[in-house]
PDB file of N, CA and C in Angstrom:
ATOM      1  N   UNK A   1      17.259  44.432   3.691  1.00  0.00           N
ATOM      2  CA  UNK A   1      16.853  45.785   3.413  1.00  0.00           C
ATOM      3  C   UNK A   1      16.733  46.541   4.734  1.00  0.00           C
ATOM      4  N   UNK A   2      17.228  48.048   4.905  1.00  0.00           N
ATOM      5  CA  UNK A   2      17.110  48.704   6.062  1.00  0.00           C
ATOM      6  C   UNK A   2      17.790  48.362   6.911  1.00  0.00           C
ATOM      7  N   UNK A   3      18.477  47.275   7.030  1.00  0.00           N
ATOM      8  CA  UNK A   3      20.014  45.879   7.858  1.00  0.00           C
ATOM      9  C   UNK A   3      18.377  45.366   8.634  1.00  0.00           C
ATOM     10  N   UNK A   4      17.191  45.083   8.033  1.00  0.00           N
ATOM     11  CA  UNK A   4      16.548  43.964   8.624  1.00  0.00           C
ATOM     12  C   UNK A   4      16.529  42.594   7.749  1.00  0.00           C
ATOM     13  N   UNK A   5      16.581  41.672   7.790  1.00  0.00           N
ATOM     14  CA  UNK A   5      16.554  40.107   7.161  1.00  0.00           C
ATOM     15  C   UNK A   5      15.228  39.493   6.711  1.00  0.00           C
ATOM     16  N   UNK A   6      14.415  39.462   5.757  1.00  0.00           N
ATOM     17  CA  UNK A   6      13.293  39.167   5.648  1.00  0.00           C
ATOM     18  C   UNK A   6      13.010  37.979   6.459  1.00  0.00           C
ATOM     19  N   UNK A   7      11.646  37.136   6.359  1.00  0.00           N
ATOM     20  CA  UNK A   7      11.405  35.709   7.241  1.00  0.00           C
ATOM     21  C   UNK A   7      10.263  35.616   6.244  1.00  0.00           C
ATOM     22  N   UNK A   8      10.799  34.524   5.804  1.00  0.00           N
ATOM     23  CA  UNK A   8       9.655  33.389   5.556  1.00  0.00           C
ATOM     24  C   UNK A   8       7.866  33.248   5.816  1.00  0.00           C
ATOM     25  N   UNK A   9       8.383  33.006   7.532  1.00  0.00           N
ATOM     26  CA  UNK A   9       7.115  32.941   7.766  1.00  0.00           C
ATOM     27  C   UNK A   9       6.349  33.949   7.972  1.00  0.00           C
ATOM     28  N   UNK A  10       7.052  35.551   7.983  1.00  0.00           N
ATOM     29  CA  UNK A  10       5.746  36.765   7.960  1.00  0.00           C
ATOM     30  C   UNK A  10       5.346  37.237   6.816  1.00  0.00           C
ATOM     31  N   UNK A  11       6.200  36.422   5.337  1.00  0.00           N
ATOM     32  CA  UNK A  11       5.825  37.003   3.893  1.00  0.00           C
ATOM     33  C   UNK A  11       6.653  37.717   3.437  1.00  0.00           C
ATOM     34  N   UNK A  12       7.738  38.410   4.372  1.00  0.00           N
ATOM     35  CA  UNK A  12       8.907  39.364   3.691  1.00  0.00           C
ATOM     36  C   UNK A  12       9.879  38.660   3.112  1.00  0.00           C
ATOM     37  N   UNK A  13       9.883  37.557   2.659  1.00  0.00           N
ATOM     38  CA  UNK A  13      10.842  36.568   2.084  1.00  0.00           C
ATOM     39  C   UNK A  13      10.594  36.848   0.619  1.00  0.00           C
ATOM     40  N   UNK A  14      10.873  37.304  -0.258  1.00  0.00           N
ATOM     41  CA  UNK A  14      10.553  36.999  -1.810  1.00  0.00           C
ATOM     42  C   UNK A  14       9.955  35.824  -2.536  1.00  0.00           C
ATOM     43  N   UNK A  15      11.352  35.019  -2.241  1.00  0.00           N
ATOM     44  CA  UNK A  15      10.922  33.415  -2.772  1.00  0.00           C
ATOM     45  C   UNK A  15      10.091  32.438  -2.160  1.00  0.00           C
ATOM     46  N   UNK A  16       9.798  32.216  -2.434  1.00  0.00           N
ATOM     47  CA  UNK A  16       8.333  31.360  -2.081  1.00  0.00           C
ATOM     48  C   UNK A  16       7.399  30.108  -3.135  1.00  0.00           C
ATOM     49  N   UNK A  17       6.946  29.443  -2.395  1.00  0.00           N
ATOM     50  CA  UNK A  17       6.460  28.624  -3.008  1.00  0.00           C
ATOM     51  C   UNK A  17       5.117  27.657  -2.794  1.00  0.00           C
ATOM     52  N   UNK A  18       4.548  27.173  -2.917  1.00  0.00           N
ATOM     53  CA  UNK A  18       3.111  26.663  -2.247  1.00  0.00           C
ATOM     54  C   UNK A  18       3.629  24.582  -2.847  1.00  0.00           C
ATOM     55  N   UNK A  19       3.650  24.003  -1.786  1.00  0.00           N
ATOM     56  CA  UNK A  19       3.575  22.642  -2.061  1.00  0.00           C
ATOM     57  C   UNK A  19       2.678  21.977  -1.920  1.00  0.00           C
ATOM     58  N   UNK A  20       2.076  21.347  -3.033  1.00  0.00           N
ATOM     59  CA  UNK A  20       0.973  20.340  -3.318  1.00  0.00           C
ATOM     60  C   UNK A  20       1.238  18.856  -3.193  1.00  0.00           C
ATOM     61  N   UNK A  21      -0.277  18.263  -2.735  1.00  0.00           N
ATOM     62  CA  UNK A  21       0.197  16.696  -2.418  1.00  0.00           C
ATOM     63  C   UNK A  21      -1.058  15.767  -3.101  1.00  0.00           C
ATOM     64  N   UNK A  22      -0.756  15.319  -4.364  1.00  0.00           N
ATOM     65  CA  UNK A  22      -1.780  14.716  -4.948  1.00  0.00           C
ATOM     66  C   UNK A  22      -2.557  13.584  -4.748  1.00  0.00           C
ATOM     67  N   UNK A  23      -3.689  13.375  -3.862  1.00  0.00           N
ATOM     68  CA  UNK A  23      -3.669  11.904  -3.488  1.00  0.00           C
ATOM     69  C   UNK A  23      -5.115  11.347  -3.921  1.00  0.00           C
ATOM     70  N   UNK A  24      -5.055  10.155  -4.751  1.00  0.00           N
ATOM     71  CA  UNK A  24      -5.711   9.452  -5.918  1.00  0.00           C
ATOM     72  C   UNK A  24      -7.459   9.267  -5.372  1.00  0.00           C
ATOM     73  N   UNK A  25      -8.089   9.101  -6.110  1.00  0.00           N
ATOM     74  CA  UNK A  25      -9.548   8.932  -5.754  1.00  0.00           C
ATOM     75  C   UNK A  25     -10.708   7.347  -5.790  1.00  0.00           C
ATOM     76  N   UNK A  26      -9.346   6.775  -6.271  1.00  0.00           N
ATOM     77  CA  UNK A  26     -10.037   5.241  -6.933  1.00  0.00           C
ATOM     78  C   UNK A  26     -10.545   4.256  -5.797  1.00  0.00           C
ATOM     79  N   UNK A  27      -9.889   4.477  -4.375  1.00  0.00           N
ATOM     80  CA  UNK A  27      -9.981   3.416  -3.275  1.00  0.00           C
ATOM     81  C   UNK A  27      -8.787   2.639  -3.513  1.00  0.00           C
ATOM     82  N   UNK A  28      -7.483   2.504  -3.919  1.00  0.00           N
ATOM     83  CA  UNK A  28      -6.329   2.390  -4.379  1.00  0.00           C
ATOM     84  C   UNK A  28      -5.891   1.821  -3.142  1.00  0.00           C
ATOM     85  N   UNK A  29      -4.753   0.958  -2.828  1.00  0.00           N
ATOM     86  CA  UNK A  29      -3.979   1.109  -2.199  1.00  0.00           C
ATOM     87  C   UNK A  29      -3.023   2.410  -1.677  1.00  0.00           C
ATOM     88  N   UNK A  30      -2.679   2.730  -3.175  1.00  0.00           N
ATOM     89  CA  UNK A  30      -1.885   4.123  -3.372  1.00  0.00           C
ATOM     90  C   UNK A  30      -2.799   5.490  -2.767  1.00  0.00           C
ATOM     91  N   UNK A  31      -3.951   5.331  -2.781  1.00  0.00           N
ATOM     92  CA  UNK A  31      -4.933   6.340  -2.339  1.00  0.00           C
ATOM     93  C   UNK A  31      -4.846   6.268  -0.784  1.00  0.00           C
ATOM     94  N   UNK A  32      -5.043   4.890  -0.090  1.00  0.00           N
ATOM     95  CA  UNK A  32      -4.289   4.642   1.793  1.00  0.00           C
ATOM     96  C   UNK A  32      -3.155   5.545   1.930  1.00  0.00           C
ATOM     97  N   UNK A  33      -2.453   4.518   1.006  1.00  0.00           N
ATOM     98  CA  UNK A  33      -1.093   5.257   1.385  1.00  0.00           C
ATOM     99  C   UNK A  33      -1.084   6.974   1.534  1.00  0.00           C
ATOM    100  N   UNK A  34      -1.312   7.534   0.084  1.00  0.00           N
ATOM    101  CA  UNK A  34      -1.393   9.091   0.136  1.00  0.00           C
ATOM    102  C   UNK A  34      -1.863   9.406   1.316  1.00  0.00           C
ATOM    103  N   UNK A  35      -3.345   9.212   1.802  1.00  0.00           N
ATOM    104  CA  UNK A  35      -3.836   9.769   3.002  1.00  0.00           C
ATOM    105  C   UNK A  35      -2.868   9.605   4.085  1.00  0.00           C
ATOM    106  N   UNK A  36      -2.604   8.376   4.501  1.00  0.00           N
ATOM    107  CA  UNK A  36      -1.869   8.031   5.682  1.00  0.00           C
ATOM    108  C   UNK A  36      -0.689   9.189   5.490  1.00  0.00           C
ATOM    109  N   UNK A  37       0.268   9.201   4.400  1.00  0.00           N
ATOM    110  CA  UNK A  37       1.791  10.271   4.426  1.00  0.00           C
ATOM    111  C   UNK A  37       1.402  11.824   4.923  1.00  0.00           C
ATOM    112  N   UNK A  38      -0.351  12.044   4.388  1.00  0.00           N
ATOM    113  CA  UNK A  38      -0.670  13.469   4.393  1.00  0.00           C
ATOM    114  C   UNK A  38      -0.869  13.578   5.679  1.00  0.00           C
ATOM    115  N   UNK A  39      -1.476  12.991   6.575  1.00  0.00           N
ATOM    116  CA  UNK A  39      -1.725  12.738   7.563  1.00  0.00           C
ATOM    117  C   UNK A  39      -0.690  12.530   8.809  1.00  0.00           C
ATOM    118  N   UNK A  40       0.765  11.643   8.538  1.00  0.00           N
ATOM    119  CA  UNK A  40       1.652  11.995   8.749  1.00  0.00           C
ATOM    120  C   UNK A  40       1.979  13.309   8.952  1.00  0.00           C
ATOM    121  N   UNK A  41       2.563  14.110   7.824  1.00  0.00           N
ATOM    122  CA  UNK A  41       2.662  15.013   7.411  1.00  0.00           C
ATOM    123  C   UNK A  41       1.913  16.383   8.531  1.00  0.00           C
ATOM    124  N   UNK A  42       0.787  16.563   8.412  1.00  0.00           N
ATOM    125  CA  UNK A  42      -0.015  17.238   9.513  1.00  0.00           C
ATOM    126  C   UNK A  42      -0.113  17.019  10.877  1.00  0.00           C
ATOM    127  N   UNK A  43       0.548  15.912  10.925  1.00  0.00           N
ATOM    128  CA  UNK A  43       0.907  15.915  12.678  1.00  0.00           C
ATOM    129  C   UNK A  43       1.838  16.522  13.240  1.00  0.00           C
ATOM    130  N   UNK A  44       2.130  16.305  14.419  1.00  0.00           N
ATOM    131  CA  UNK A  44       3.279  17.374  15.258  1.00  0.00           C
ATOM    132  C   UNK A  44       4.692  16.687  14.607  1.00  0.00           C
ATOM    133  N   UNK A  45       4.815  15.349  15.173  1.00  0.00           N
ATOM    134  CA  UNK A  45       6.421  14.750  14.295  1.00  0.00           C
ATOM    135  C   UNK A  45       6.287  15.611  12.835  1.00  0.00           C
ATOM    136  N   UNK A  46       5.177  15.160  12.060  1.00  0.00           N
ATOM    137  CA  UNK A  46       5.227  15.390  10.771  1.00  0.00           C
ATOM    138  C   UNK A  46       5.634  17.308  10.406  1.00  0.00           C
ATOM    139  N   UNK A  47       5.347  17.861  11.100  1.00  0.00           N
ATOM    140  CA  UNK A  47       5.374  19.057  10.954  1.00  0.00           C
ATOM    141  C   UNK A  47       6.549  20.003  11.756  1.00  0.00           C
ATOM    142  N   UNK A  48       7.581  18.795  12.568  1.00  0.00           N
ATOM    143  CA  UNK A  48       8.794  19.190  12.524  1.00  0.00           C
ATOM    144  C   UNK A  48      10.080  18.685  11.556  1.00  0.00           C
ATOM    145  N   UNK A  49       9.457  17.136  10.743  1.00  0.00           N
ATOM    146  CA  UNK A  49      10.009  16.921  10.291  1.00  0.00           C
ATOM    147  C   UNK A  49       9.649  17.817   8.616  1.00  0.00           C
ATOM    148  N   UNK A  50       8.581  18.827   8.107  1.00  0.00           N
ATOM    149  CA  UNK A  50       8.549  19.874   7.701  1.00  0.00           C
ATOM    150  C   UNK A  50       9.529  20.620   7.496  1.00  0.00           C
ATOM    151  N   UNK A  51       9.791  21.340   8.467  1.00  0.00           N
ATOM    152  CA  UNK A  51      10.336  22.726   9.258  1.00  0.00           C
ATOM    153  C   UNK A  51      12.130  22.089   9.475  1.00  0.00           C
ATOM    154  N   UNK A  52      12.343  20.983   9.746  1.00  0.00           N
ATOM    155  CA  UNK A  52      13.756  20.520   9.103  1.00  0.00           C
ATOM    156  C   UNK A  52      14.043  20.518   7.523  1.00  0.00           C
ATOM    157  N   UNK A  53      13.076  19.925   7.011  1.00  0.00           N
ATOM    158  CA  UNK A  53      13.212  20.045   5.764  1.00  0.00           C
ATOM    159  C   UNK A  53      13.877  21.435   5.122  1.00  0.00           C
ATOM    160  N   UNK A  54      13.234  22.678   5.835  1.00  0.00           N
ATOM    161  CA  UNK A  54      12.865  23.906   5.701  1.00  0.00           C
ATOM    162  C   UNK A  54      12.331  24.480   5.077  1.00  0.00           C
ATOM    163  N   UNK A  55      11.173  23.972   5.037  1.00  0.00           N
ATOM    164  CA  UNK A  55       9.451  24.207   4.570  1.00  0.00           C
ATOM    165  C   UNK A  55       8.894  24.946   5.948  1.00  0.00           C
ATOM    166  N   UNK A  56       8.044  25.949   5.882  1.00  0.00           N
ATOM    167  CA  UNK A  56       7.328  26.246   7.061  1.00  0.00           C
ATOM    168  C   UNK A  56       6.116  25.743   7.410  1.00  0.00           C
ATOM    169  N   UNK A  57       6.018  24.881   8.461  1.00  0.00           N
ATOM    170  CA  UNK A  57       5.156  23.994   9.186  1.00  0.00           C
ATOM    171  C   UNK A  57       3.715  24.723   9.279  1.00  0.00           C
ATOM    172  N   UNK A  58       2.998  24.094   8.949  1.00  0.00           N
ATOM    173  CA  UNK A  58       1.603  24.476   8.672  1.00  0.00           C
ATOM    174  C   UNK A  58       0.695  24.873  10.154  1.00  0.00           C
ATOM    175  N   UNK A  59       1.429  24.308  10.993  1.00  0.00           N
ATOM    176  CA  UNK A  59       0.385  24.039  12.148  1.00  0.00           C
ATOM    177  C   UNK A  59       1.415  24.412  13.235  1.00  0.00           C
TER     178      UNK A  59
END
């Protein structure tokens, strides 16, 4: 619009989406795991491997 290109990360993008990460409450194995990926996930690797994905990196 206007010959400018919206972006993602300032909100002028239309499409959009919010990603959720469900992780269990029992003391699970599966409950480690979840934490540990989220945790992953929120680190610096984790949050370029984000932004490859092409998700915009939280941090």
């Amino acid at each position: 619009m206007n010959d400018v290109s919206p972006f993602v990360e300032d909100g002028t993008y239309p499409f959009t989406r919010r990603l959720f990460i469900v992780i269990r409450r029992d003391g699970t194995p599966d409950r480690t795991a979840g934490i540990a990926y989220v945790n992953m996930l929120l680190s610096k690797e984790g949050q370029k491997l984000v932004e490859k994905a092409g998700y915009v990196p939280l941090r």
